[in-house]
PDB file of N, CA and C in Angstrom:
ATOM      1  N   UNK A   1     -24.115 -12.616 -15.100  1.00  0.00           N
ATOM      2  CA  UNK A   1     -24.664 -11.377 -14.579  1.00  0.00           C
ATOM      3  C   UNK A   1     -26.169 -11.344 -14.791  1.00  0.00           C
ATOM      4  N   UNK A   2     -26.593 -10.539 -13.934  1.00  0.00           N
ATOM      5  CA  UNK A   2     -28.041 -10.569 -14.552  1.00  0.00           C
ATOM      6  C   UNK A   2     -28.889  -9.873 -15.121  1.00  0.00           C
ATOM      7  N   UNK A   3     -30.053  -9.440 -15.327  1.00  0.00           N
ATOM      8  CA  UNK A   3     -30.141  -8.760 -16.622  1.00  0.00           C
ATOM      9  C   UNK A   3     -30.322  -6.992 -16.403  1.00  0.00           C
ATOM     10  N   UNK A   4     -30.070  -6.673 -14.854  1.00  0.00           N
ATOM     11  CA  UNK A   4     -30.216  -5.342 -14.532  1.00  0.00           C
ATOM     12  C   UNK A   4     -28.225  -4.706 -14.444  1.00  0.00           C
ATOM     13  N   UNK A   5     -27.878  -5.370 -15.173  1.00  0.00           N
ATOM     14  CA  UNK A   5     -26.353  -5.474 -15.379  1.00  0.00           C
ATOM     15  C   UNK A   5     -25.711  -4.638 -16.317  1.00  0.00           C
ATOM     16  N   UNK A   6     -24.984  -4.002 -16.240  1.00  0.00           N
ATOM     17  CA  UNK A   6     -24.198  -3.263 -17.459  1.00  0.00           C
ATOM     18  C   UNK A   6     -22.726  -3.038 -17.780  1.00  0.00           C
ATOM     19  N   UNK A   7     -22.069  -3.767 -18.709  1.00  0.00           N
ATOM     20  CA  UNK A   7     -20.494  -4.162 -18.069  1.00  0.00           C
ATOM     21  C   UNK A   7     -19.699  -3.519 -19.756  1.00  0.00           C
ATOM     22  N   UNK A   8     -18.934  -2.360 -19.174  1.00  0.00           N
ATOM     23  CA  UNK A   8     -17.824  -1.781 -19.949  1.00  0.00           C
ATOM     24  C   UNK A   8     -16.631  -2.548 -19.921  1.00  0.00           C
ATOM     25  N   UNK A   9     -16.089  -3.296 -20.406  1.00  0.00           N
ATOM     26  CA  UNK A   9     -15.271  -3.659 -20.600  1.00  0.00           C
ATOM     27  C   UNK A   9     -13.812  -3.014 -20.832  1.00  0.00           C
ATOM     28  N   UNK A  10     -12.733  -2.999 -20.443  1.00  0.00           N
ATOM     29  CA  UNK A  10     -11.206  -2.346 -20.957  1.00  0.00           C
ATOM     30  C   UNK A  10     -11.373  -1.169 -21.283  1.00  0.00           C
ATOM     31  N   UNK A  11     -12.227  -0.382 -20.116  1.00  0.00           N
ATOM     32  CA  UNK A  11     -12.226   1.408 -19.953  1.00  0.00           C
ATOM     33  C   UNK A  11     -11.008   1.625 -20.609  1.00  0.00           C
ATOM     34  N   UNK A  12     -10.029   1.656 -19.888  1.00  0.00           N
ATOM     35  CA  UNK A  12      -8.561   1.963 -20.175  1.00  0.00           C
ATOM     36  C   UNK A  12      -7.883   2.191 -21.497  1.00  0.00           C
ATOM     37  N   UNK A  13      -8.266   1.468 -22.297  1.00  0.00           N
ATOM     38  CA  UNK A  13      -8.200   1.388 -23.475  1.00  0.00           C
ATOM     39  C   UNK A  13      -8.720   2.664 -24.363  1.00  0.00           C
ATOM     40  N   UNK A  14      -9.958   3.204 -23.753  1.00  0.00           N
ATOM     41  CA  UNK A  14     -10.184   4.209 -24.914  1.00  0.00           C
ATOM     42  C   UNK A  14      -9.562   5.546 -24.774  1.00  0.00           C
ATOM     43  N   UNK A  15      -9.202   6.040 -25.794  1.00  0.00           N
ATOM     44  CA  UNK A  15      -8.750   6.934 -26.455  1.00  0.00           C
ATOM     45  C   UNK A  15      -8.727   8.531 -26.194  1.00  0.00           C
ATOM     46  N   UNK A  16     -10.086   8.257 -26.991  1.00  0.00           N
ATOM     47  CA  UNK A  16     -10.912   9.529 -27.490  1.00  0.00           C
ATOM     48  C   UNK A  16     -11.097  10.457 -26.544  1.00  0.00           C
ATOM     49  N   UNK A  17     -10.875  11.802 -26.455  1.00  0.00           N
ATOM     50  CA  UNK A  17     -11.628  12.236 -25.173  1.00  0.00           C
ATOM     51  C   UNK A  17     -13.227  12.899 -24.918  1.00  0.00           C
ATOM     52  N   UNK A  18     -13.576  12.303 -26.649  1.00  0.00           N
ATOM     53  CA  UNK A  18     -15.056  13.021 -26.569  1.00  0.00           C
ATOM     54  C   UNK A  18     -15.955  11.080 -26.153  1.00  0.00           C
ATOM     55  N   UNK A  19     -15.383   9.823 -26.431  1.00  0.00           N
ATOM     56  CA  UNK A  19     -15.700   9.459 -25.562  1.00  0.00           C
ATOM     57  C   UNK A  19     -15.553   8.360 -23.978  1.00  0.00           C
ATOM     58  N   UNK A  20     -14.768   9.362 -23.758  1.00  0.00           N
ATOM     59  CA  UNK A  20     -14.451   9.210 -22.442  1.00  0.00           C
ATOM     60  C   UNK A  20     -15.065   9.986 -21.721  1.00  0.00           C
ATOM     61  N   UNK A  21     -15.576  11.525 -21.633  1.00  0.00           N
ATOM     62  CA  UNK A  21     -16.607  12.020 -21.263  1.00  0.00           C
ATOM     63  C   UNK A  21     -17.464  11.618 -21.043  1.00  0.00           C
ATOM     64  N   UNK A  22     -18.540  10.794 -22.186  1.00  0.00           N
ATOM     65  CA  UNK A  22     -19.994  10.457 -22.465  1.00  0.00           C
ATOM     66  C   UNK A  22     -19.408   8.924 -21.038  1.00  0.00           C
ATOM     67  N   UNK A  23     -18.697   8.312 -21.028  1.00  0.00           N
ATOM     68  CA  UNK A  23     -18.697   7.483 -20.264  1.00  0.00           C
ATOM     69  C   UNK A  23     -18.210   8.180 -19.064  1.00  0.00           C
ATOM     70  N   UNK A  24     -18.193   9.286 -18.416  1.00  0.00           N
ATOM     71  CA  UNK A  24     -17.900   9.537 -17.170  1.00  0.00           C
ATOM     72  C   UNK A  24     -19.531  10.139 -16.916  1.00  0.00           C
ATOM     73  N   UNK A  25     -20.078  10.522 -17.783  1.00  0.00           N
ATOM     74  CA  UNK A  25     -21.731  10.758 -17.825  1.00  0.00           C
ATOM     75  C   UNK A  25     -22.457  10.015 -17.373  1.00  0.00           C
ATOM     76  N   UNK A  26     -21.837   8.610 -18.005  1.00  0.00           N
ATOM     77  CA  UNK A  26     -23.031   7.130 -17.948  1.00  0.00           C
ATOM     78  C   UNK A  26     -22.804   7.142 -16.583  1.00  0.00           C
ATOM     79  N   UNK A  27     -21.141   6.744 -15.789  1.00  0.00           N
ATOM     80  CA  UNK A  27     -20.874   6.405 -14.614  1.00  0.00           C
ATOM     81  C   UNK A  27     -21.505   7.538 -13.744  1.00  0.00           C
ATOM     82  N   UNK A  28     -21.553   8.670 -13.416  1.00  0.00           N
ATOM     83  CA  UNK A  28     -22.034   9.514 -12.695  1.00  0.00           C
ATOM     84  C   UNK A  28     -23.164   9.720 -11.849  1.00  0.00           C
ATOM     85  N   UNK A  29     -23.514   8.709 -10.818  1.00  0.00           N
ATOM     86  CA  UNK A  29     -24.484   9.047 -10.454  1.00  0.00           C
ATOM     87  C   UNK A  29     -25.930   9.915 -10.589  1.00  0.00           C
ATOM     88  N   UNK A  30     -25.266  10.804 -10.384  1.00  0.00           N
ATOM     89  CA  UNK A  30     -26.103  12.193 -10.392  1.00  0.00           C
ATOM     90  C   UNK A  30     -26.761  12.432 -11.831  1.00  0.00           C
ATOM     91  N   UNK A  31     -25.967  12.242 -12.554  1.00  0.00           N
ATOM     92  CA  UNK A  31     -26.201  12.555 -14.079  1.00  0.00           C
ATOM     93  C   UNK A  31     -27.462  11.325 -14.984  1.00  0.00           C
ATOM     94  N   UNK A  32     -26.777  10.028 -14.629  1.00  0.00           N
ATOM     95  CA  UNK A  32     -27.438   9.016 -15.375  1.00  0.00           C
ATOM     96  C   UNK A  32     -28.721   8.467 -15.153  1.00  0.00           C
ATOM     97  N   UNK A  33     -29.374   9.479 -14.564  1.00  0.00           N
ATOM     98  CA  UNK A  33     -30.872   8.989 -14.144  1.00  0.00           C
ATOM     99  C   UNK A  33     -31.887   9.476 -15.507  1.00  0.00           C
ATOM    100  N   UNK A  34     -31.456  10.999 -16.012  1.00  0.00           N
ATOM    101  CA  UNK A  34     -32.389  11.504 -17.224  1.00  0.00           C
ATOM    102  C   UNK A  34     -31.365  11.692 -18.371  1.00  0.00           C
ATOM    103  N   UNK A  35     -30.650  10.357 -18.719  1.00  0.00           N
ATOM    104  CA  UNK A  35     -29.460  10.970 -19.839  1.00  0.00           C
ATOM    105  C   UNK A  35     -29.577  11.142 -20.921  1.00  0.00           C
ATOM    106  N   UNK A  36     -31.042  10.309 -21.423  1.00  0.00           N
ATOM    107  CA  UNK A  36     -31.422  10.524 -22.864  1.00  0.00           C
ATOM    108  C   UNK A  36     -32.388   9.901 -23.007  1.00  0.00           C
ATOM    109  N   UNK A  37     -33.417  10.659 -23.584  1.00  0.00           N
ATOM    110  CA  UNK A  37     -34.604  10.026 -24.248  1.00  0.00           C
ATOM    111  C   UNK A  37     -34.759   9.465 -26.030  1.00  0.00           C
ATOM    112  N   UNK A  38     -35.732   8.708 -25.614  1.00  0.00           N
ATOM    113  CA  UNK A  38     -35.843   7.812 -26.841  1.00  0.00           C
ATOM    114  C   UNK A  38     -37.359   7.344 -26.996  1.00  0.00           C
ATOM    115  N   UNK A  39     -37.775   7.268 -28.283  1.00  0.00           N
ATOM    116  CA  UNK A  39     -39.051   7.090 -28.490  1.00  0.00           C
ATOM    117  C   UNK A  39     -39.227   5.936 -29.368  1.00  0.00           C
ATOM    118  N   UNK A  40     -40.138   5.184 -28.821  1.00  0.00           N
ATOM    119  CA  UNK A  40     -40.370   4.041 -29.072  1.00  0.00           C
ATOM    120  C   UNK A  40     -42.241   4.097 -29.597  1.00  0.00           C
ATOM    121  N   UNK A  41     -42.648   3.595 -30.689  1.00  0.00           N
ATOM    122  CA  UNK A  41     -43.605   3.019 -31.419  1.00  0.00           C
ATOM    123  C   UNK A  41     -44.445   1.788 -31.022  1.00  0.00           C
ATOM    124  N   UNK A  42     -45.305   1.644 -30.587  1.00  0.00           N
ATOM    125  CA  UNK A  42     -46.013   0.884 -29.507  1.00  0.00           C
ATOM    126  C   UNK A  42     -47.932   0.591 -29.831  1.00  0.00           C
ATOM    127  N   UNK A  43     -47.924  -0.553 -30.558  1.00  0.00           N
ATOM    128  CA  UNK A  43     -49.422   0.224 -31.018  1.00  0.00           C
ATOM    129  C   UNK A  43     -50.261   1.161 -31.750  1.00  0.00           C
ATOM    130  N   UNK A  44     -49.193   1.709 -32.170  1.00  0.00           N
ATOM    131  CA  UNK A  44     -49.697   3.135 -33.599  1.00  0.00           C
ATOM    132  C   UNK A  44     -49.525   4.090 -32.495  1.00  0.00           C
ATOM    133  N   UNK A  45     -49.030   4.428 -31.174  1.00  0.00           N
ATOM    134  CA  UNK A  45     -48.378   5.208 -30.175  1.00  0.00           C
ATOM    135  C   UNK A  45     -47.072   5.182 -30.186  1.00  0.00           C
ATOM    136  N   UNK A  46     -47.283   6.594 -30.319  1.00  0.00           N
ATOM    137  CA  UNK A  46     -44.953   7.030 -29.787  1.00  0.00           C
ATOM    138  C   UNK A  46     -44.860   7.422 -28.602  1.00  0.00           C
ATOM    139  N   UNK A  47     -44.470   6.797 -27.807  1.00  0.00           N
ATOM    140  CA  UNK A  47     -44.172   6.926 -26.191  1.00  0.00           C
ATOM    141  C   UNK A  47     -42.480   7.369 -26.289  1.00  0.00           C
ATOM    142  N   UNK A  48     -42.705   8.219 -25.522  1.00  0.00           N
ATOM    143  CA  UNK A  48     -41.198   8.888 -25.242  1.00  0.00           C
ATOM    144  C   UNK A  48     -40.719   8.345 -23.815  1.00  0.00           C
ATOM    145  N   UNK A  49     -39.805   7.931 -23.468  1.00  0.00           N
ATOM    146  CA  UNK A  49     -39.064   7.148 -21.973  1.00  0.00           C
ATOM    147  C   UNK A  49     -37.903   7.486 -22.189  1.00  0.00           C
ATOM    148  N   UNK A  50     -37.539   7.892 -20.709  1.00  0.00           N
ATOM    149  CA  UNK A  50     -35.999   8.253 -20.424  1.00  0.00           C
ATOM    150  C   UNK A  50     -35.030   7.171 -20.053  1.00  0.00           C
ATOM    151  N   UNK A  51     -34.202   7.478 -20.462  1.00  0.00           N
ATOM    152  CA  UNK A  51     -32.991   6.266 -19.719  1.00  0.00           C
ATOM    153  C   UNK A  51     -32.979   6.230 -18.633  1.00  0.00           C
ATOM    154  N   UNK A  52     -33.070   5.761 -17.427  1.00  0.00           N
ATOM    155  CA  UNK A  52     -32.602   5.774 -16.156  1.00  0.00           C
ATOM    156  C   UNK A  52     -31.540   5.071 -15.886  1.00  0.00           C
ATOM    157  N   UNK A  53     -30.400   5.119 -15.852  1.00  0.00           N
ATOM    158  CA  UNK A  53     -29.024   4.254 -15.525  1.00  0.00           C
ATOM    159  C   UNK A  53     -28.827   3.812 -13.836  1.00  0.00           C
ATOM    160  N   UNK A  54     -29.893   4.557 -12.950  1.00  0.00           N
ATOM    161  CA  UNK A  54     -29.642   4.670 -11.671  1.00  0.00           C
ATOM    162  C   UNK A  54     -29.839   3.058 -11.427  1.00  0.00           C
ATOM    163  N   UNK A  55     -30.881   2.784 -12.019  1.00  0.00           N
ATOM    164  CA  UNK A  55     -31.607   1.023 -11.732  1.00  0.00           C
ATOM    165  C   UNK A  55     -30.699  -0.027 -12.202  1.00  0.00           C
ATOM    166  N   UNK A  56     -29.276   0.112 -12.737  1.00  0.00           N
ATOM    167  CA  UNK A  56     -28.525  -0.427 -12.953  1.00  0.00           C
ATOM    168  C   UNK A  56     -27.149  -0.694 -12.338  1.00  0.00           C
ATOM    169  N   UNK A  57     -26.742  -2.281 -12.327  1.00  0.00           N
ATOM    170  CA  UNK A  57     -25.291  -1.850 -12.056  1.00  0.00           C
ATOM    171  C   UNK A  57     -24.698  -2.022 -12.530  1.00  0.00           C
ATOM    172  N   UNK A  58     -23.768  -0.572 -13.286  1.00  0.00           N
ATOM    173  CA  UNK A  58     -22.869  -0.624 -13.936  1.00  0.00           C
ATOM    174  C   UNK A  58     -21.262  -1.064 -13.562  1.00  0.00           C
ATOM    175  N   UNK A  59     -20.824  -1.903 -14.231  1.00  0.00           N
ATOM    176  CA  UNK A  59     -19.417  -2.194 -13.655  1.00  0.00           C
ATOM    177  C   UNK A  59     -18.565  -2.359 -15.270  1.00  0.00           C
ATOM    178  N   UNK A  60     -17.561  -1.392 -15.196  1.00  0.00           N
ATOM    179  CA  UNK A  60     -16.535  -1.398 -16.094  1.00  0.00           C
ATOM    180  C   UNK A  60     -15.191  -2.440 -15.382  1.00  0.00           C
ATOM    181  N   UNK A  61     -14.417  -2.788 -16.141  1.00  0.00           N
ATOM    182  CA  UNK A  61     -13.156  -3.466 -16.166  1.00  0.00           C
ATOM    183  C   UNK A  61     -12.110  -2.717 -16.740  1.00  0.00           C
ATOM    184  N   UNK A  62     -10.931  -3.119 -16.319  1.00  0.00           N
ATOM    185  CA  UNK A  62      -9.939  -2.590 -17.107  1.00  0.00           C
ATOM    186  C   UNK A  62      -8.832  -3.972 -17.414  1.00  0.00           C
ATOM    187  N   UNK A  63      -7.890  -3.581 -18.429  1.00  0.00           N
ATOM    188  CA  UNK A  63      -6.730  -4.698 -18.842  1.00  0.00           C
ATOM    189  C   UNK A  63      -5.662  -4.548 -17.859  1.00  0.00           C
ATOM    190  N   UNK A  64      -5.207  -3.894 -16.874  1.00  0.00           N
ATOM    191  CA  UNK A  64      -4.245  -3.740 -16.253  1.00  0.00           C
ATOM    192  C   UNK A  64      -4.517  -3.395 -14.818  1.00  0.00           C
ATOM    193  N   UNK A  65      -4.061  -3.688 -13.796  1.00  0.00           N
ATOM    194  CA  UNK A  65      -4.130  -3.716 -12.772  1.00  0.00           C
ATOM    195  C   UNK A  65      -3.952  -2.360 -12.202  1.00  0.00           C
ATOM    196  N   UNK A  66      -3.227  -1.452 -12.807  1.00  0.00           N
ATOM    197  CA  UNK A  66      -3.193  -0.184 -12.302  1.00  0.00           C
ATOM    198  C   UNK A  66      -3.362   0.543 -13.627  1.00  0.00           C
ATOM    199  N   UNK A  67      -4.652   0.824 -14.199  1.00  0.00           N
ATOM    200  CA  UNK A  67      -5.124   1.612 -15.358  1.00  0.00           C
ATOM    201  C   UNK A  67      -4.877   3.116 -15.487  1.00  0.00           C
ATOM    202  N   UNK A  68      -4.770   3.933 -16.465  1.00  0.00           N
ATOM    203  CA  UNK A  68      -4.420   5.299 -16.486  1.00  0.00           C
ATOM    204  C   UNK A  68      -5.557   6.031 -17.348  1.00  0.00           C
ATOM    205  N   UNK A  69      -6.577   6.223 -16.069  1.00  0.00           N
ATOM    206  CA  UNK A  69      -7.701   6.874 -16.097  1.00  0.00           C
ATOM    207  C   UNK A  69      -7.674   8.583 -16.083  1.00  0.00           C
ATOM    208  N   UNK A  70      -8.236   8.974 -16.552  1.00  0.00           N
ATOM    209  CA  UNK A  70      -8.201  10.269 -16.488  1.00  0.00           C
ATOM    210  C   UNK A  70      -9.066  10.673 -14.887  1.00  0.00           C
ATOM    211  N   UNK A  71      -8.937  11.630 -14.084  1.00  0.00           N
ATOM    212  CA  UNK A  71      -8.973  11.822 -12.678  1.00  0.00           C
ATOM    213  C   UNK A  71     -10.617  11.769 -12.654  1.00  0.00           C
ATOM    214  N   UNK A  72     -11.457  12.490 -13.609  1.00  0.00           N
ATOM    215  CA  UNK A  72     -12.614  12.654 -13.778  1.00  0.00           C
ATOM    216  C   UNK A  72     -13.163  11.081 -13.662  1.00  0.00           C
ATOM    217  N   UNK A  73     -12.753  10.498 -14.770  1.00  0.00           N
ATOM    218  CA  UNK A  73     -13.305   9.252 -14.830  1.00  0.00           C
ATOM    219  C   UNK A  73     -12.936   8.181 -13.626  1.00  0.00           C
ATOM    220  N   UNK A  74     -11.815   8.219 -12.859  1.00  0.00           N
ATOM    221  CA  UNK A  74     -11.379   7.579 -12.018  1.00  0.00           C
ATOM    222  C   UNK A  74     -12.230   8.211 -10.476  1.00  0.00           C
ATOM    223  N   UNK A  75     -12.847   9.644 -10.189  1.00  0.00           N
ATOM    224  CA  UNK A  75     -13.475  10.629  -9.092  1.00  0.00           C
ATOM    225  C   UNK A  75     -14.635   9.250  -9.264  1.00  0.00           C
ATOM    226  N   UNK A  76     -15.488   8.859 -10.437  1.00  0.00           N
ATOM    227  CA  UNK A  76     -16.647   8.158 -10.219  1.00  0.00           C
ATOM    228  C   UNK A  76     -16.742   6.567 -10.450  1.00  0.00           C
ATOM    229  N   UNK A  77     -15.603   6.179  -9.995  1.00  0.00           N
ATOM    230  CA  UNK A  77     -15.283   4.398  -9.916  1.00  0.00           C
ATOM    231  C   UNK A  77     -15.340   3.757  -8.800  1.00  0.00           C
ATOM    232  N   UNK A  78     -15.578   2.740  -8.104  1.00  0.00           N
ATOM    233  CA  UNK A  78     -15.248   2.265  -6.928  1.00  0.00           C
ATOM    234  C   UNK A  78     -14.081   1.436  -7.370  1.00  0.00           C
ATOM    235  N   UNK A  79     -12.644   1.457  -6.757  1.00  0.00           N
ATOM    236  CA  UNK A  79     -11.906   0.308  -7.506  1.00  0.00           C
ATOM    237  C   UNK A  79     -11.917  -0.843  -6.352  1.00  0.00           C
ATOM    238  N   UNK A  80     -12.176  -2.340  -7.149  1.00  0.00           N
ATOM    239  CA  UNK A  80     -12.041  -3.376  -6.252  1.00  0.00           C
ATOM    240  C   UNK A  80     -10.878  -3.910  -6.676  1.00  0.00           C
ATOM    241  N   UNK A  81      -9.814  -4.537  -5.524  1.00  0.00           N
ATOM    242  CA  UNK A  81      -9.437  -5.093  -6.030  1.00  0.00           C
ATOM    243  C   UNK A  81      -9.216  -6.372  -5.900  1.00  0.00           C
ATOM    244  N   UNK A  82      -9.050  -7.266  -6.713  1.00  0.00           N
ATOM    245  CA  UNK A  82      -9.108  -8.900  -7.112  1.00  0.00           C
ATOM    246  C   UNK A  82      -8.659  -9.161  -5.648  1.00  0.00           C
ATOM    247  N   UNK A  83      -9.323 -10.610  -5.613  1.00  0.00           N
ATOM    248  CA  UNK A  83      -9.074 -11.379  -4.478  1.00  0.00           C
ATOM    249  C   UNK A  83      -7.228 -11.651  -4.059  1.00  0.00           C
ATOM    250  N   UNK A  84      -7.179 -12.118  -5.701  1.00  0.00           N
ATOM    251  CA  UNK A  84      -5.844 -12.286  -5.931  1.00  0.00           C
ATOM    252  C   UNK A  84      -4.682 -11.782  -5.620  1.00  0.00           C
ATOM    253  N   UNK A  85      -4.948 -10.162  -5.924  1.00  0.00           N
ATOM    254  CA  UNK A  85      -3.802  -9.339  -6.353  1.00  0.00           C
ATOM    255  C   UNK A  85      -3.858  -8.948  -4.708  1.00  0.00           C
ATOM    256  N   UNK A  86      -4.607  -8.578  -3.687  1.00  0.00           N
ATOM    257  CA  UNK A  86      -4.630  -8.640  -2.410  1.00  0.00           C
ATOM    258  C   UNK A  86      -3.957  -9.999  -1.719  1.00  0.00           C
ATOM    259  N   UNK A  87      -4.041 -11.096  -1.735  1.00  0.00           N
ATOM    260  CA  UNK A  87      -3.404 -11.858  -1.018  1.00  0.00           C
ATOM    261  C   UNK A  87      -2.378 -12.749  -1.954  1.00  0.00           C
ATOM    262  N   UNK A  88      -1.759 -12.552  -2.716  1.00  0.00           N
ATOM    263  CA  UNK A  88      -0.980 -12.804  -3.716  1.00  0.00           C
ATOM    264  C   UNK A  88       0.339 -13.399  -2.823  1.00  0.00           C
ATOM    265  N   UNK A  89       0.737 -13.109  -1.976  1.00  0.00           N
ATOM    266  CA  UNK A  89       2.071 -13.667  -1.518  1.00  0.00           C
ATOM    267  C   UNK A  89       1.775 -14.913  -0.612  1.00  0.00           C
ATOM    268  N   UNK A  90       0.652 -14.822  -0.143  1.00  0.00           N
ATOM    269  CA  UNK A  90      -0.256 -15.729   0.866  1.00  0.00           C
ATOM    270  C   UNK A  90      -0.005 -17.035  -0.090  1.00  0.00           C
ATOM    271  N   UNK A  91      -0.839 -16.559  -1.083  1.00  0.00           N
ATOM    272  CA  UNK A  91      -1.572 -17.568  -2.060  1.00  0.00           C
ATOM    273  C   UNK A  91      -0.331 -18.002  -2.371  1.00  0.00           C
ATOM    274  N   UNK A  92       0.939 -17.492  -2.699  1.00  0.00           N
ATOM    275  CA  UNK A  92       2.059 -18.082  -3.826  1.00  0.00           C
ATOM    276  C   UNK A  92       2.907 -18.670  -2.815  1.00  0.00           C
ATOM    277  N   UNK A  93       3.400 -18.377  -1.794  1.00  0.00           N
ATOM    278  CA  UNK A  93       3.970 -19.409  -0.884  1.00  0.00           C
ATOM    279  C   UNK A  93       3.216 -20.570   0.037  1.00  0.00           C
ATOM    280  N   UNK A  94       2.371 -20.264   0.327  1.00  0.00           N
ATOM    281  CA  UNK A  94       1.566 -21.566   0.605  1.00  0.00           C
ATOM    282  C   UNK A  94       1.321 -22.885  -0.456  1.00  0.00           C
ATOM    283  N   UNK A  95       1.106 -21.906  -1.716  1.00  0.00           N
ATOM    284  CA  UNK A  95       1.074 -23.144  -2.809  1.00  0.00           C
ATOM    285  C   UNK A  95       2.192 -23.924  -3.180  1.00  0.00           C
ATOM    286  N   UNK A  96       3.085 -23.207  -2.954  1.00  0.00           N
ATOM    287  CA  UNK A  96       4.833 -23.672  -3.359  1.00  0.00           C
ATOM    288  C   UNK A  96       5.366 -24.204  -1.952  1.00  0.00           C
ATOM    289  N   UNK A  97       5.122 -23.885  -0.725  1.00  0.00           N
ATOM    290  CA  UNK A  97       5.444 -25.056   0.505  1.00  0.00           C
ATOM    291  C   UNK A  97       4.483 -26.158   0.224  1.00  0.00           C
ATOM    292  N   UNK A  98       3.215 -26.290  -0.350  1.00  0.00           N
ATOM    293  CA  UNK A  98       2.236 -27.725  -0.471  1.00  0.00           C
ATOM    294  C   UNK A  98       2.803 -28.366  -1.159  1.00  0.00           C
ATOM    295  N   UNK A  99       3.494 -27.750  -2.352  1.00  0.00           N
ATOM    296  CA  UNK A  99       4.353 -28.671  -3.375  1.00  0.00           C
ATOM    297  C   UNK A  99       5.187 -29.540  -3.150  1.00  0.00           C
ATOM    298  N   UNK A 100       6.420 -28.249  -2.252  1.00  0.00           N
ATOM    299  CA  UNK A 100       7.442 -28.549  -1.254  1.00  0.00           C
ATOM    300  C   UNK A 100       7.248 -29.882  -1.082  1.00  0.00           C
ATOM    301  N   UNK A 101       6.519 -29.686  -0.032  1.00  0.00           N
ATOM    302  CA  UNK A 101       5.916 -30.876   0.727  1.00  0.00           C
ATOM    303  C   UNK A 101       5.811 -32.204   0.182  1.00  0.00           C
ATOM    304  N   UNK A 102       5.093 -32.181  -0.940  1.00  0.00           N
ATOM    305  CA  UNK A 102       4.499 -33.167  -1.162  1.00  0.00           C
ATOM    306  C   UNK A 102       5.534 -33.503  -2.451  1.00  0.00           C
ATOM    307  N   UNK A 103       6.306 -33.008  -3.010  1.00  0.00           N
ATOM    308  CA  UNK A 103       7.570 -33.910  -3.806  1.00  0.00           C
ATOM    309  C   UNK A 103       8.012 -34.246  -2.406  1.00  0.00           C
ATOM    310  N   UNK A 104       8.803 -33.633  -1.335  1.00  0.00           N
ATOM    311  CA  UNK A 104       9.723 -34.045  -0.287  1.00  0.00           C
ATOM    312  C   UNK A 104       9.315 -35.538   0.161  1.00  0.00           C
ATOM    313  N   UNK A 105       7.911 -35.802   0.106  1.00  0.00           N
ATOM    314  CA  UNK A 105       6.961 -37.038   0.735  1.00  0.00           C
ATOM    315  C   UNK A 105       6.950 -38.030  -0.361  1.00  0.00           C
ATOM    316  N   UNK A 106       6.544 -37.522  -1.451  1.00  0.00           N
ATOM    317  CA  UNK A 106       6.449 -38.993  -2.554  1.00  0.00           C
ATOM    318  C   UNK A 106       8.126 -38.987  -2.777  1.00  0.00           C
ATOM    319  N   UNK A 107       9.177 -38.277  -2.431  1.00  0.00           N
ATOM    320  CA  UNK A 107      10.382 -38.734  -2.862  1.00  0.00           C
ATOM    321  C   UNK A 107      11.192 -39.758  -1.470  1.00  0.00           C
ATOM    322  N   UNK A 108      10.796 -39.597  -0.333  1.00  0.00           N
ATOM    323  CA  UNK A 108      10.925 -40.350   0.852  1.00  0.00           C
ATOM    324  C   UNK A 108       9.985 -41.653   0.694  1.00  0.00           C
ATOM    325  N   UNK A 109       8.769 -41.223  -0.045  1.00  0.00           N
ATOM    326  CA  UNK A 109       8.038 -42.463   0.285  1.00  0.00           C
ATOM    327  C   UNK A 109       9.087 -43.905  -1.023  1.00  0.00           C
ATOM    328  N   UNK A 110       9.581 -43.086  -2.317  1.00  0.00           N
ATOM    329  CA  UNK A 110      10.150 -44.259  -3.120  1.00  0.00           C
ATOM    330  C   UNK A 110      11.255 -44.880  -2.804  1.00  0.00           C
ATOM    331  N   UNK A 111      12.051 -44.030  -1.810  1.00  0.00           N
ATOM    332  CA  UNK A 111      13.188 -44.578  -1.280  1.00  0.00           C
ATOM    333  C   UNK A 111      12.556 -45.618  -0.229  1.00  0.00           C
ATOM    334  N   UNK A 112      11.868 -45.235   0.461  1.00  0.00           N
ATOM    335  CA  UNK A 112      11.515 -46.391   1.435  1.00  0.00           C
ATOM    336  C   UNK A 112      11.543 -47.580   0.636  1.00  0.00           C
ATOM    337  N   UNK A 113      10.377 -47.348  -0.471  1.00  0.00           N
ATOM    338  CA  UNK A 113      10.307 -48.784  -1.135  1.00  0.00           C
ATOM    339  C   UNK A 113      11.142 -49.382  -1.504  1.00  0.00           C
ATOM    340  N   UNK A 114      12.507 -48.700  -1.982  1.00  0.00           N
ATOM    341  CA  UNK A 114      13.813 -49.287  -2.418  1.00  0.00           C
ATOM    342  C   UNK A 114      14.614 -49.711  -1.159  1.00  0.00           C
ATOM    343  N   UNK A 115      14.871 -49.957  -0.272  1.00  0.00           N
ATOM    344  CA  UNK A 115      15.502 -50.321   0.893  1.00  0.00           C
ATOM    345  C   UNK A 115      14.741 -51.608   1.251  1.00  0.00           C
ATOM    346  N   UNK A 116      13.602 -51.908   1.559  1.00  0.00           N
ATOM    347  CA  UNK A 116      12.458 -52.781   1.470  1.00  0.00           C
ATOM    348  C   UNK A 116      12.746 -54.342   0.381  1.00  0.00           C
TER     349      UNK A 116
END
């Protein structure tokens, strides 16, 4: 990722509901542009700067394919889903007829050699 990146890991997982809030804050568009200031020491200067979260992209994960988000936190997610879990039947019978295939072929091809 690169370094304008910000990655929550196994949302799903937390708990708490004081913070699960603060993370429907971070995600929120609207909200995460002035979410908190912080002052930083610079030269014998204290400069005060706001967070801006807007300049970021944030992307959380979850452990389960269908996570149990609270509605709030789920209103400000885009969900993608895996390449995988979308063409999953594609992917699993095509791979298992190539197989098919190809025992059916090296097992014709050893008999040949035995007749020979």
């Amino acid at each position: 990722m690169g370094e304008n990146n910000i990655l929550f890991k196994n949302i799903d997982k937390i708990t708490n509901p004081a913070l699960e809030k603060e993370l429907s804050l971070v995600l929120d568009p609207t909200k995460n542009k002035n979410l908190r200031s912080y002052q930083k020491k610079l030269a014998e200067e204290e400069i005060e700067e706001t967070i801006d979260l807007s300049k970021f992209l944030l992307v959380a994960t979850t452990s389960t394919s269908s996570p149990k988000l609270s509605q709030a936190l789920r209103a400000k997610l885009n969900h993608v889903r895996p390449l995988f879990d979308r063409y999953f039947w594609i992917i699993f019978l095509t791979s298992g007829g190539i197989e098919i295939i190809t025992f059916l072929y090296i097992r014709r091809t050893k008999n040949q050699k035995k007749v020979i």
